[in-house]
C-alpha atoms as a PDB file:
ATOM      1  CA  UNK A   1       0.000   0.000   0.000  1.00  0.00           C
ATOM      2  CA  UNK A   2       1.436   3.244  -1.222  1.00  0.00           C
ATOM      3  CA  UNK A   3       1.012   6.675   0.661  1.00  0.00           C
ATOM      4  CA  UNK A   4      -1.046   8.226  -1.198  1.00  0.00           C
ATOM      5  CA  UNK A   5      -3.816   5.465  -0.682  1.00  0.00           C
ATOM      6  CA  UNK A   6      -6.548   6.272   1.201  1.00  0.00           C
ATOM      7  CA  UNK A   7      -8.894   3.977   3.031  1.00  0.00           C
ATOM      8  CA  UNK A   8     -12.458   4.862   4.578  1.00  0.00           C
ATOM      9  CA  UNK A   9     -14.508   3.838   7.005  1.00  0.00           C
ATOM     10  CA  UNK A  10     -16.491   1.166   4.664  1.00  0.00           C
ATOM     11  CA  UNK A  11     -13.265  -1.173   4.094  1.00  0.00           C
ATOM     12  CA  UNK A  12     -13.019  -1.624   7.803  1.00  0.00           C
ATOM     13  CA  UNK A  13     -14.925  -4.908   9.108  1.00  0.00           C
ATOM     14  CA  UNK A  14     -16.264  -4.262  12.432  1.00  0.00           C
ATOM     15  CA  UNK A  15     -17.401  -6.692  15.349  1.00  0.00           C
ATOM     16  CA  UNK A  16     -20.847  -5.791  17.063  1.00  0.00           C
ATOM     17  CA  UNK A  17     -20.913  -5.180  20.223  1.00  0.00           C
ATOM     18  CA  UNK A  18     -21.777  -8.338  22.960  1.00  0.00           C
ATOM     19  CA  UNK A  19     -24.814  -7.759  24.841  1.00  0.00           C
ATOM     20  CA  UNK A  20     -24.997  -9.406  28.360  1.00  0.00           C
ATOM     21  CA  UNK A  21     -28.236 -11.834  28.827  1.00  0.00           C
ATOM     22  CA  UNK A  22     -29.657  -9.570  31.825  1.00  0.00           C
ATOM     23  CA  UNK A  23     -30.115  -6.548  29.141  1.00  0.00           C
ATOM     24  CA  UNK A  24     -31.670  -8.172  26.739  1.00  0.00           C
ATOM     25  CA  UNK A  25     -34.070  -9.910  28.860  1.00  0.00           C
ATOM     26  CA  UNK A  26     -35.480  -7.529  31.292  1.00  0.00           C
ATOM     27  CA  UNK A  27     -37.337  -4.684  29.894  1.00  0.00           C
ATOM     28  CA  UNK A  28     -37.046  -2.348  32.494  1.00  0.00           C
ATOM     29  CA  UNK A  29     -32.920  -1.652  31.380  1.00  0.00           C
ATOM     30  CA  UNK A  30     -32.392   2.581  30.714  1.00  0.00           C
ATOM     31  CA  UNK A  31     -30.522   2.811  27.482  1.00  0.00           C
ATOM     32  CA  UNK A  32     -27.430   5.370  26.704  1.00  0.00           C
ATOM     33  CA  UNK A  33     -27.118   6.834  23.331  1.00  0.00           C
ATOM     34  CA  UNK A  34     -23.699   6.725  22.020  1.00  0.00           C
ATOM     35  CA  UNK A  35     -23.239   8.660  18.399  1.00  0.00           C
ATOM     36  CA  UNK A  36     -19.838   7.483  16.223  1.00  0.00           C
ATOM     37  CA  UNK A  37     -19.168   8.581  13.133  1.00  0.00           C
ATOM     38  CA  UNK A  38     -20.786   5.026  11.675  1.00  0.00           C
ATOM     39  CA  UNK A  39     -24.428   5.713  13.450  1.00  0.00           C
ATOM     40  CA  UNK A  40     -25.747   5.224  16.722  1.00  0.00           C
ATOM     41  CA  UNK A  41     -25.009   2.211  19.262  1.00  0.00           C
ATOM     42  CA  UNK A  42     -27.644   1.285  22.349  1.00  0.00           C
ATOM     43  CA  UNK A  43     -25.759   0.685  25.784  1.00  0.00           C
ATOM     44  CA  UNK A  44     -27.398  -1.110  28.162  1.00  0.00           C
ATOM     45  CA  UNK A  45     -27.152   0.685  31.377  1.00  0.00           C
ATOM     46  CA  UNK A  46     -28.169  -2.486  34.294  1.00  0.00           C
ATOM     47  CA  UNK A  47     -29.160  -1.627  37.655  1.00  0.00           C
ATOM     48  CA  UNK A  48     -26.739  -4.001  39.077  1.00  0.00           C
ATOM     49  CA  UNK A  49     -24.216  -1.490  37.330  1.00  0.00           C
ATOM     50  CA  UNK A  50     -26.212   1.428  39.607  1.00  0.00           C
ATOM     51  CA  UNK A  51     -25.884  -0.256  42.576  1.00  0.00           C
ATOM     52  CA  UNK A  52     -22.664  -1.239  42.248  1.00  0.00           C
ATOM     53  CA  UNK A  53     -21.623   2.542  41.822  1.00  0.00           C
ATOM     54  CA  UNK A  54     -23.442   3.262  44.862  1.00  0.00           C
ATOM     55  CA  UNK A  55     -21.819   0.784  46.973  1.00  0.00           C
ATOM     56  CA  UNK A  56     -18.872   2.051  45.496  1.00  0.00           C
ATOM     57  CA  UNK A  57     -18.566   5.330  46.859  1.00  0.00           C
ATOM     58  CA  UNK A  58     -20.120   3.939  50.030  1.00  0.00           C
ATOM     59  CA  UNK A  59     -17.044   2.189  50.299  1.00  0.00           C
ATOM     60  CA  UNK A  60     -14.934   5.298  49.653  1.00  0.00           C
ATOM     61  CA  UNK A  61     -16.625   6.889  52.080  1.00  0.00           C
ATOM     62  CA  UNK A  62     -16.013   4.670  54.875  1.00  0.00           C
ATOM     63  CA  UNK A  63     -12.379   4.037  53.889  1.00  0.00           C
ATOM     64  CA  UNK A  64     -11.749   7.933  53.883  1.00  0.00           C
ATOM     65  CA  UNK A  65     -13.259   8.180  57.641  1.00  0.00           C
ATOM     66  CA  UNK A  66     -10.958   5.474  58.575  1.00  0.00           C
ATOM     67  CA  UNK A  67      -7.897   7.466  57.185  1.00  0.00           C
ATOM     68  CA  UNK A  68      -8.981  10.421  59.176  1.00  0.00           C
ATOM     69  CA  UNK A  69      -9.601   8.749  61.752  1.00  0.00           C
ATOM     70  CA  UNK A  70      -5.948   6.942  61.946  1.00  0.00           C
ATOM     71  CA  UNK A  71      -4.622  10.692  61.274  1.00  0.00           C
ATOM     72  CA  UNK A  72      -6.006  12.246  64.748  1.00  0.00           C
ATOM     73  CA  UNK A  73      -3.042  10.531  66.320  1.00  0.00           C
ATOM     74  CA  UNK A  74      -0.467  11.206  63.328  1.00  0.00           C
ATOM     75  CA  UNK A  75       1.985  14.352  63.510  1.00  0.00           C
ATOM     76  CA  UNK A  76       0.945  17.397  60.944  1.00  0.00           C
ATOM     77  CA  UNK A  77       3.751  19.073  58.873  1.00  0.00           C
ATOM     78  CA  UNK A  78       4.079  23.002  58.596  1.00  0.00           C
ATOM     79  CA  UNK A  79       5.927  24.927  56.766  1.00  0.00           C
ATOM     80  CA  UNK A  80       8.152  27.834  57.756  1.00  0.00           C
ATOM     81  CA  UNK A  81       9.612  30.564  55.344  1.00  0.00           C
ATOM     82  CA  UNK A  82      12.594  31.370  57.130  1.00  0.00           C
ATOM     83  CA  UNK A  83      14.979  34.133  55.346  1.00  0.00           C
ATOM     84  CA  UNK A  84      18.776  32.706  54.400  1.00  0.00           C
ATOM     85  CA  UNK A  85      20.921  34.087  57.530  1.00  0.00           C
ATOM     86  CA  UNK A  86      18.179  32.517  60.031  1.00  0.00           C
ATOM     87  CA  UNK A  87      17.913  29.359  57.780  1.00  0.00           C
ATOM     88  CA  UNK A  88      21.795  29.123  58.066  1.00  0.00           C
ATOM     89  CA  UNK A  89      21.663  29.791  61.865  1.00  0.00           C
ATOM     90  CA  UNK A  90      19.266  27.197  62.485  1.00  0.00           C
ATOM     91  CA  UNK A  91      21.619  24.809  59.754  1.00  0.00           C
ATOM     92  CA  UNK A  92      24.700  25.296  61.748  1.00  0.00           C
ATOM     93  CA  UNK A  93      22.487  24.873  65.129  1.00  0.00           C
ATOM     94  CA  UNK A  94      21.384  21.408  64.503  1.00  0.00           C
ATOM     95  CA  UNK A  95      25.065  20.041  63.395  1.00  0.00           C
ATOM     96  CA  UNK A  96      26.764  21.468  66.396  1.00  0.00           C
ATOM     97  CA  UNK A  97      24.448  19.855  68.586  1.00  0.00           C
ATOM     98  CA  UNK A  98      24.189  16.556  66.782  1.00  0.00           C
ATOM     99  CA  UNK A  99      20.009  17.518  66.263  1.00  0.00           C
ATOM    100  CA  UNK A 100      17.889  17.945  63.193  1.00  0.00           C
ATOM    101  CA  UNK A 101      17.328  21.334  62.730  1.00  0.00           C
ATOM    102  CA  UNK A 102      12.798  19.906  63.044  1.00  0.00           C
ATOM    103  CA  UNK A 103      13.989  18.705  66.657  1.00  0.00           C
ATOM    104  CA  UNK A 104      14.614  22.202  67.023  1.00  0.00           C
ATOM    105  CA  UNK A 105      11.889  23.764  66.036  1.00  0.00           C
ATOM    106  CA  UNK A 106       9.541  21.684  67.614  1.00  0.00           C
ATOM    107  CA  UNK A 107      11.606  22.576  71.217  1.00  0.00           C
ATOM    108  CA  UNK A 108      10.926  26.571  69.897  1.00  0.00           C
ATOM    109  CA  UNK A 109       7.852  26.205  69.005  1.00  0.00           C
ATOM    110  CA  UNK A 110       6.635  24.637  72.109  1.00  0.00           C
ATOM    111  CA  UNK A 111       8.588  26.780  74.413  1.00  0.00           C
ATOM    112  CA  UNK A 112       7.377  29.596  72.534  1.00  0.00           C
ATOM    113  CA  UNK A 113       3.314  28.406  73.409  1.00  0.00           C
ATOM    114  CA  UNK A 114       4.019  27.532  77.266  1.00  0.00           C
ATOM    115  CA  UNK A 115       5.364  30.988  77.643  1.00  0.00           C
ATOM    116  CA  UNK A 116       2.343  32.925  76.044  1.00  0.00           C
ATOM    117  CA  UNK A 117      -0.056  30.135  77.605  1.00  0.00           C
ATOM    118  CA  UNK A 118      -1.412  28.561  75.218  1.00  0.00           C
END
């Protein structure tokens, strides 16, 4: 086949789509229009396919409340913008005393709310 062949849609053999045996027998099934360029093509939308969507997010639901739920007891990160010399202070603080420079801010930080009370 050269390059300067062209081939359409027509010389294309294409399979039809399997339907399950619960779609085609109960009457009660919604069905979803989907256009392509050929024509139109029925889905069968099931309501075992509805319910399963529901328990779904059920599911999500309860796994997200167990993640928060393991979290209460986790430790939260925050985030300091600290300018360079006090960065480099706080760098040079932590090697001489053998610390990470977080040990140290956690020791600030809660000296820092015991002496304002909170």
């Amino acid at each position: 086949m050269s390059g300067k062949e062209i081939l359409s849609l027509d010389e294309f053999a294409l399979a039809s789509r399997k339907q399950h045996k619960e779609a085609v027998e109960s009457p009660a099934n919604v069905q979803v229009e989907c256009t392509v360029s050929t024509g139109v093509v029925l889905e069968p939308v099931t309501p075992d396919v509805q319910e399963k969507a529901g328990k779904s997010s059920d599911a999500g639901k309860a796994l997200r409340q167990m993640k928060r739920a393991r979290m209460k007891g986790a430790s939260h990160y925050v985030n300091v913008n600290l300018d360079r010399d006090t960065k480099q202070r706080l760098k040079l603080a932590s090697f001489n005393m053998d610390t990470s420079m977080q040990a140290i801010m956690e020791k600030a930080i809660r000296r820092y709310l015991d002496a304002n009370g909170h």
